[in-house]
N, C-alpha and C. Protein backbone atom coordinates (compact mmCIF):
# COMPACT_ATOMS: atom_id res chain seq x y z
N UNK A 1 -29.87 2.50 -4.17
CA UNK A 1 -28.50 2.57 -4.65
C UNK A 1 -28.18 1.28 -5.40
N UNK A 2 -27.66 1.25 -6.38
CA UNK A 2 -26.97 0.44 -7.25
C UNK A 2 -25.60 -0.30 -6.75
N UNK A 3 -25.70 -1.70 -7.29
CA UNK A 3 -24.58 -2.20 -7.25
C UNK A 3 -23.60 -1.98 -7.86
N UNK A 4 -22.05 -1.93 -7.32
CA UNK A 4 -21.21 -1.62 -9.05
C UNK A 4 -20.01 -2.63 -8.47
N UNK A 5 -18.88 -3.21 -8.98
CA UNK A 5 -18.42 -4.41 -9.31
C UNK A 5 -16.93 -3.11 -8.77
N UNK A 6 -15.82 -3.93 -7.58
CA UNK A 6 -15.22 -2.71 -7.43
C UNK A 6 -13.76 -3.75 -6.67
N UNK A 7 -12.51 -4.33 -8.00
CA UNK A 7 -12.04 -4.91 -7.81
C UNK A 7 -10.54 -4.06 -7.51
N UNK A 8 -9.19 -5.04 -6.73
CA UNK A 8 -8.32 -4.42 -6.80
C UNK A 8 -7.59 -5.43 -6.14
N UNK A 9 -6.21 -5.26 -5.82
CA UNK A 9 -5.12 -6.63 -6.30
C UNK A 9 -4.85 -6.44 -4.86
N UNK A 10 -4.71 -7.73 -4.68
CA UNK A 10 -4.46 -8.42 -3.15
C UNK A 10 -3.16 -9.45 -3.07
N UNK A 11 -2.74 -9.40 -2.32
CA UNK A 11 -1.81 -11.26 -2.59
C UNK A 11 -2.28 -12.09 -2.24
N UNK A 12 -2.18 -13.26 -2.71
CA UNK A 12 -2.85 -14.64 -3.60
C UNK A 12 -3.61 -14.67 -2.08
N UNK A 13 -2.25 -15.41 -0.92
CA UNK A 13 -2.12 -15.88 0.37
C UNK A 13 -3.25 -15.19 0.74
N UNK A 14 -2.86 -14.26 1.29
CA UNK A 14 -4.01 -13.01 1.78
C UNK A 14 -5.53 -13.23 1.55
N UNK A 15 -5.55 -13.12 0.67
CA UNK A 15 -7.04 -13.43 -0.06
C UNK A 15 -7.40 -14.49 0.18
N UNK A 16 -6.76 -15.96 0.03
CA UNK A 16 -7.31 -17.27 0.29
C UNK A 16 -7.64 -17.41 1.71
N UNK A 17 -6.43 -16.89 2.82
CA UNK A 17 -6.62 -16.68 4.41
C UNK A 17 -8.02 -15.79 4.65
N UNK A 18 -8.12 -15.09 4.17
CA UNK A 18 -9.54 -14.18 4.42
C UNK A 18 -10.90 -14.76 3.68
N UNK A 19 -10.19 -15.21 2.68
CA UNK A 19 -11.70 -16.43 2.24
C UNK A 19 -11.77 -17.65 3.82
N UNK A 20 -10.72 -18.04 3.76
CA UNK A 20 -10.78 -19.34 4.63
C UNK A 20 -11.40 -18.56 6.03
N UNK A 21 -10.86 -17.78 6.25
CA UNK A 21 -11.31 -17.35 7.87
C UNK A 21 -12.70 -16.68 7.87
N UNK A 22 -13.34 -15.97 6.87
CA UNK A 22 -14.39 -15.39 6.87
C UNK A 22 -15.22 -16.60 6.49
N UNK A 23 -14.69 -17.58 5.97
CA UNK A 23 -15.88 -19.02 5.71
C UNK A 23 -16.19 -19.62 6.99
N UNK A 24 -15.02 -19.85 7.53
CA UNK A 24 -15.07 -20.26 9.19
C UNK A 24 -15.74 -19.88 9.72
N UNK A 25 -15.83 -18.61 10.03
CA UNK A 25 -16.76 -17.71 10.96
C UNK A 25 -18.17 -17.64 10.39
N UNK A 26 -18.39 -18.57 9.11
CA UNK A 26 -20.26 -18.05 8.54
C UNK A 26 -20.30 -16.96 7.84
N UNK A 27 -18.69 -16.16 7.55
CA UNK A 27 -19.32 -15.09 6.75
C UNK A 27 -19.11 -14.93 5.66
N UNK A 28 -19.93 -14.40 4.39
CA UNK A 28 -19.51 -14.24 3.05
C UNK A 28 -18.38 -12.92 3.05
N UNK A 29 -17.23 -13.48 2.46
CA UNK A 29 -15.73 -12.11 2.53
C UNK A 29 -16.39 -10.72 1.79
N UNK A 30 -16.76 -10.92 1.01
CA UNK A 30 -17.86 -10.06 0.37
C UNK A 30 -18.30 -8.92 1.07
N UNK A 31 -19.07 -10.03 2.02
CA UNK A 31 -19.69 -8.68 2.68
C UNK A 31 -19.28 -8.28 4.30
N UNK A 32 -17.92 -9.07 4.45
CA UNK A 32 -16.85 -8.77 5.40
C UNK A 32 -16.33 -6.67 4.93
N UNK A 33 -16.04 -7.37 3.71
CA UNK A 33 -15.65 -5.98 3.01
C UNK A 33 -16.59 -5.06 2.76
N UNK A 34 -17.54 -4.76 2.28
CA UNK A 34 -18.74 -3.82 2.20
C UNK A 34 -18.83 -3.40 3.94
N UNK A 35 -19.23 -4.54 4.63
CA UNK A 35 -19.59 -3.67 5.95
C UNK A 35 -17.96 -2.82 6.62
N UNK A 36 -16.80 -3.61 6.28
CA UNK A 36 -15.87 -2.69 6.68
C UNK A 36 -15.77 -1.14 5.89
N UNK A 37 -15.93 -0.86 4.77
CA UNK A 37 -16.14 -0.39 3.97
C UNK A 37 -16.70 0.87 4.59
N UNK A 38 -18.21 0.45 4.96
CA UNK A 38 -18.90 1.31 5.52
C UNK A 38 -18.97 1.96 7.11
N UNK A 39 -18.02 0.51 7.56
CA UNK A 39 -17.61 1.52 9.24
C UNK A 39 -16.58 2.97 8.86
N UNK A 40 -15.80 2.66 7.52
CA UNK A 40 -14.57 3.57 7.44
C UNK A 40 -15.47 5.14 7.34
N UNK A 41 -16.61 4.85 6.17
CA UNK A 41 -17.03 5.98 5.95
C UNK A 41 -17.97 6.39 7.13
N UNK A 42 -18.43 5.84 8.10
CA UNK A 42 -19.33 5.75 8.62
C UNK A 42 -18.56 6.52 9.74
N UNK A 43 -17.66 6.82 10.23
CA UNK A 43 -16.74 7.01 11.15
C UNK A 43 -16.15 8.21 10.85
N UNK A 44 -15.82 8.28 9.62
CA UNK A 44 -15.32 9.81 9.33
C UNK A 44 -14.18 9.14 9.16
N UNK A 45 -13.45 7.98 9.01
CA UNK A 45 -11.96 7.24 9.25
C UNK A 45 -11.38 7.44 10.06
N UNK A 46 -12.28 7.60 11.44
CA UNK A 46 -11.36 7.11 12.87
C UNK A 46 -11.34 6.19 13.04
N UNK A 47 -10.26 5.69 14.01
CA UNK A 47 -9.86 4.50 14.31
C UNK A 47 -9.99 3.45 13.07
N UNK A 48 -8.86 3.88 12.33
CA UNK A 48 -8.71 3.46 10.89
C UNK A 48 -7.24 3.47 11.09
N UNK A 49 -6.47 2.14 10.69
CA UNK A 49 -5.24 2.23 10.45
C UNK A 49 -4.89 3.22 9.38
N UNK A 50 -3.53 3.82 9.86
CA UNK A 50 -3.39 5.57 9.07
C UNK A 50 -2.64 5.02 7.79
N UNK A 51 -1.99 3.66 7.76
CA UNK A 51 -1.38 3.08 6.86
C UNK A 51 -2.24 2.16 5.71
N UNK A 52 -1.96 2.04 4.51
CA UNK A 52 -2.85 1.05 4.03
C UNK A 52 -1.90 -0.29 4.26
N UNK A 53 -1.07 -0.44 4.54
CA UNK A 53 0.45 -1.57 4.33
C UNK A 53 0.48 -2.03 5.82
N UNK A 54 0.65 -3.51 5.88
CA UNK A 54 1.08 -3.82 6.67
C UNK A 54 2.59 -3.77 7.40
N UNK A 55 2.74 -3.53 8.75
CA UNK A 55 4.58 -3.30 9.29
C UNK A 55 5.32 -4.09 8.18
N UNK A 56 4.51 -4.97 7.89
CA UNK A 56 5.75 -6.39 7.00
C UNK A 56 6.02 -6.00 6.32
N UNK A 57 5.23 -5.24 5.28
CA UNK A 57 5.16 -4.39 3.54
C UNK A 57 6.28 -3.16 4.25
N UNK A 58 5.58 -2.22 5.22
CA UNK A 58 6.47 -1.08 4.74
C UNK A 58 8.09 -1.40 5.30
N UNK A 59 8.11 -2.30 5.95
CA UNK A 59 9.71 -3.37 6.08
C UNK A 59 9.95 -3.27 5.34
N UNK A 60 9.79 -4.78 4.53
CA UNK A 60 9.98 -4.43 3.35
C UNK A 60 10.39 -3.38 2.28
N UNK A 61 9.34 -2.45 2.03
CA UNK A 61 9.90 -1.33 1.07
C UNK A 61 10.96 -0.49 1.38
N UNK A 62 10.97 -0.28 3.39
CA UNK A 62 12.33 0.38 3.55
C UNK A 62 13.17 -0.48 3.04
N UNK A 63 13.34 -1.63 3.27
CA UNK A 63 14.47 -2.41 2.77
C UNK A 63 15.41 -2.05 1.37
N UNK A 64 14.09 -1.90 0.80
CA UNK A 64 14.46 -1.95 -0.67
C UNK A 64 14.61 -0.46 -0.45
N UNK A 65 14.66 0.34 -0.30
CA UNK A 65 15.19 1.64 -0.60
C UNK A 65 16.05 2.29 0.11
N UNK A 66 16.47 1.40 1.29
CA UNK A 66 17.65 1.29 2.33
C UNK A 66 18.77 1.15 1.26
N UNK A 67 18.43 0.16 0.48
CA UNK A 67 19.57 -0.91 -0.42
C UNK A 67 20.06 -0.09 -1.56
N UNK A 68 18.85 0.63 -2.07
CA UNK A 68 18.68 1.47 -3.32
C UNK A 68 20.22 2.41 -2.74
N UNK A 69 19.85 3.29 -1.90
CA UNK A 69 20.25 4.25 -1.57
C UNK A 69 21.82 4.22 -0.91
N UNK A 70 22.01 3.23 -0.27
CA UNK A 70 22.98 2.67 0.11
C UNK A 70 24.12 2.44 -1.51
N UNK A 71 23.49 1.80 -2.62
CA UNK A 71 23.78 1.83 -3.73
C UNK A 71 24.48 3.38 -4.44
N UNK A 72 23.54 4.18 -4.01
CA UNK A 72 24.17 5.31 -4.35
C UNK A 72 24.89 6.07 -4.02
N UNK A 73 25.26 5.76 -2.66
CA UNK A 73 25.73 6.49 -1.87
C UNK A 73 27.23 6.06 -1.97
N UNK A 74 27.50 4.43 -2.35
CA UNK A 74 28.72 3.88 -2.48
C UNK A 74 29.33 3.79 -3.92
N UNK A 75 28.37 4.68 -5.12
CA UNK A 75 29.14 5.47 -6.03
C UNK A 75 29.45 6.51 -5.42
N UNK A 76 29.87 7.43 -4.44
CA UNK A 76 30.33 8.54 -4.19
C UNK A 76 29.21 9.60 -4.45
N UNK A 77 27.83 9.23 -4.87
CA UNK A 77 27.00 9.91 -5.23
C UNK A 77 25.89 10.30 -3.97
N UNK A 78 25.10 11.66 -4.15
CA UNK A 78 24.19 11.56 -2.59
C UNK A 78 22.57 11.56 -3.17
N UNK A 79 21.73 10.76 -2.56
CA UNK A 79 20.46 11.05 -2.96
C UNK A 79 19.63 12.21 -2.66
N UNK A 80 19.19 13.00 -3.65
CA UNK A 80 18.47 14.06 -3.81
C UNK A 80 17.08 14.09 -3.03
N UNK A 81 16.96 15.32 -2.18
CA UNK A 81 15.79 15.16 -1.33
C UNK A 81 14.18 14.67 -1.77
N UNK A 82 14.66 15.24 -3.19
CA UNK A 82 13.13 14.62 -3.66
C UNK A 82 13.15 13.36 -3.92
N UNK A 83 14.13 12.71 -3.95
CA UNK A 83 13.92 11.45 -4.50
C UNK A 83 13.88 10.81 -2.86
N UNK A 84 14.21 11.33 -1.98
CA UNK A 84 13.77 10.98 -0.57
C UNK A 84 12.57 11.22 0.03
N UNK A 85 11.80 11.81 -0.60
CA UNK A 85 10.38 12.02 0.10
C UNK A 85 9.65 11.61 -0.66
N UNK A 86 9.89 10.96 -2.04
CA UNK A 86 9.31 9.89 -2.69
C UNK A 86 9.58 8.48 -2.18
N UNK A 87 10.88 8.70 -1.79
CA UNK A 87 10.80 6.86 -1.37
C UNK A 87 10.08 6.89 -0.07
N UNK A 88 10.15 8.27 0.91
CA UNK A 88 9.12 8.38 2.19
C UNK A 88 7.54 8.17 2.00
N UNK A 89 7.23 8.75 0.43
CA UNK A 89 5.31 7.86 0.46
C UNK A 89 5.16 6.80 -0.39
N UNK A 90 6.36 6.18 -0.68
CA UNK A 90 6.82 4.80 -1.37
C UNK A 90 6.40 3.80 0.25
N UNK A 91 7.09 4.16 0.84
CA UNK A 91 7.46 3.47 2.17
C UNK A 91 6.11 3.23 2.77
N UNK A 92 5.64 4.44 2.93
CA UNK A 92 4.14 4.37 3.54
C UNK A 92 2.82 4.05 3.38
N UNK A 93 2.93 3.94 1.56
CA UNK A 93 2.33 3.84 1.22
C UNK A 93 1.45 4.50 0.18
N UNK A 94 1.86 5.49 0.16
CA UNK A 94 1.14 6.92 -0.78
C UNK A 94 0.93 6.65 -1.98
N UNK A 95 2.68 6.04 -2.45
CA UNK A 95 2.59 5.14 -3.76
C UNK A 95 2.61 4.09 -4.12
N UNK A 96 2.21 3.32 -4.84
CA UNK A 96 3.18 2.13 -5.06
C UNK A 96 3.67 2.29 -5.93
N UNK A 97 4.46 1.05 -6.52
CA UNK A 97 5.73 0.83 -7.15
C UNK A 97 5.92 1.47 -8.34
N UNK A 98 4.72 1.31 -9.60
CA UNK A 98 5.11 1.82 -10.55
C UNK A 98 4.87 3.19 -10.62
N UNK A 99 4.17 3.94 -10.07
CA UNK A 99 3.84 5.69 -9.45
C UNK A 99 5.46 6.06 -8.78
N UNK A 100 5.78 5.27 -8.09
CA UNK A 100 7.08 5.52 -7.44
C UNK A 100 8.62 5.43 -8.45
N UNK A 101 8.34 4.70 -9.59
CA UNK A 101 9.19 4.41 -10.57
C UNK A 101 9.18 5.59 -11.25
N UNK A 102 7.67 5.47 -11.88
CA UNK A 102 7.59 6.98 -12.92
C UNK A 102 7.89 7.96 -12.25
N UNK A 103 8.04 8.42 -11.37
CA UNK A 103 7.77 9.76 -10.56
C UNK A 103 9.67 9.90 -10.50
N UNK A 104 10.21 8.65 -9.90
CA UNK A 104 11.70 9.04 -9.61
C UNK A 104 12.42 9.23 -11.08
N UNK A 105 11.88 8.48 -12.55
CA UNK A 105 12.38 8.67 -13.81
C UNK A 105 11.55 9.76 -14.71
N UNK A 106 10.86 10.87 -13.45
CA UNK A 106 10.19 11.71 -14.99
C UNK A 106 9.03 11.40 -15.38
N UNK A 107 8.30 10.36 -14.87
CA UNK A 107 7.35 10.41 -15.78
C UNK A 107 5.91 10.98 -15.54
N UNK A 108 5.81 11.97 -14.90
CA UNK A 108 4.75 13.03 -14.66
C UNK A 108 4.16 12.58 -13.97
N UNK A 109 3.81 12.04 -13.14
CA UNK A 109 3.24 11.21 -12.17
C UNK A 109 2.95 12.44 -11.06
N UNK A 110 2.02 12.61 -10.55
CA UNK A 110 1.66 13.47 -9.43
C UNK A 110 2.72 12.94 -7.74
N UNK A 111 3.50 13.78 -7.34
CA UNK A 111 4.13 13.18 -6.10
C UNK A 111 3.50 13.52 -4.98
């Protein structure tokens, strides 16, 4: 099997803490990730957090769509169910932000 190059966006913090702690321990982060990688598939994804987001993140995003909604609600206006079960795999994770943007303005985005 071939190697292939398989990047994707982290926060800064995050990444430097997992460099620093996987250096600590002797291990290359690298291949911290490949072998986690392969317990997921290796497992069938049991005992796999069901979330990709940490409690803090999906805090967070309720927050912001607590606020959103709260916003709308104090124009006299009510939020539409779909736009509630988008901010529900906003929250969880299903989407992120700009999938969750396009999707609530139209923009064809799979929900």
């Amino acid at each position: 099997m071939s190697d292939v190059t398989f990047n994707f966006r982290v926060d800064e913090d995050l990444k430097k803490a997992f460099v620093s702690t996987s250096t600590s321990l002797g291990w290359n982060a690298s291949l911290l990730l490949r072998n986690y990688m392969r317990q997921v598939v290796d497992s069938g994804g049991r005992n796999v957090p069901t979330s990709p987001l940490t409690e803090g993140e999906q805090l967070r995003r309720q927050e912001a769509v607590t606020y959103g909604e709260a916003s709308v609600m104090l124009e006299g206006l009510t939020v539409p169910q779909d736009a509630k079960e988008l901010a529900r795999q906003f929250v969880s994770g299903e989407l992120e932000l700009g999938d969750y943007a396009a999707a609530r303005h139209g923009g064809g985005h799979d929900r």
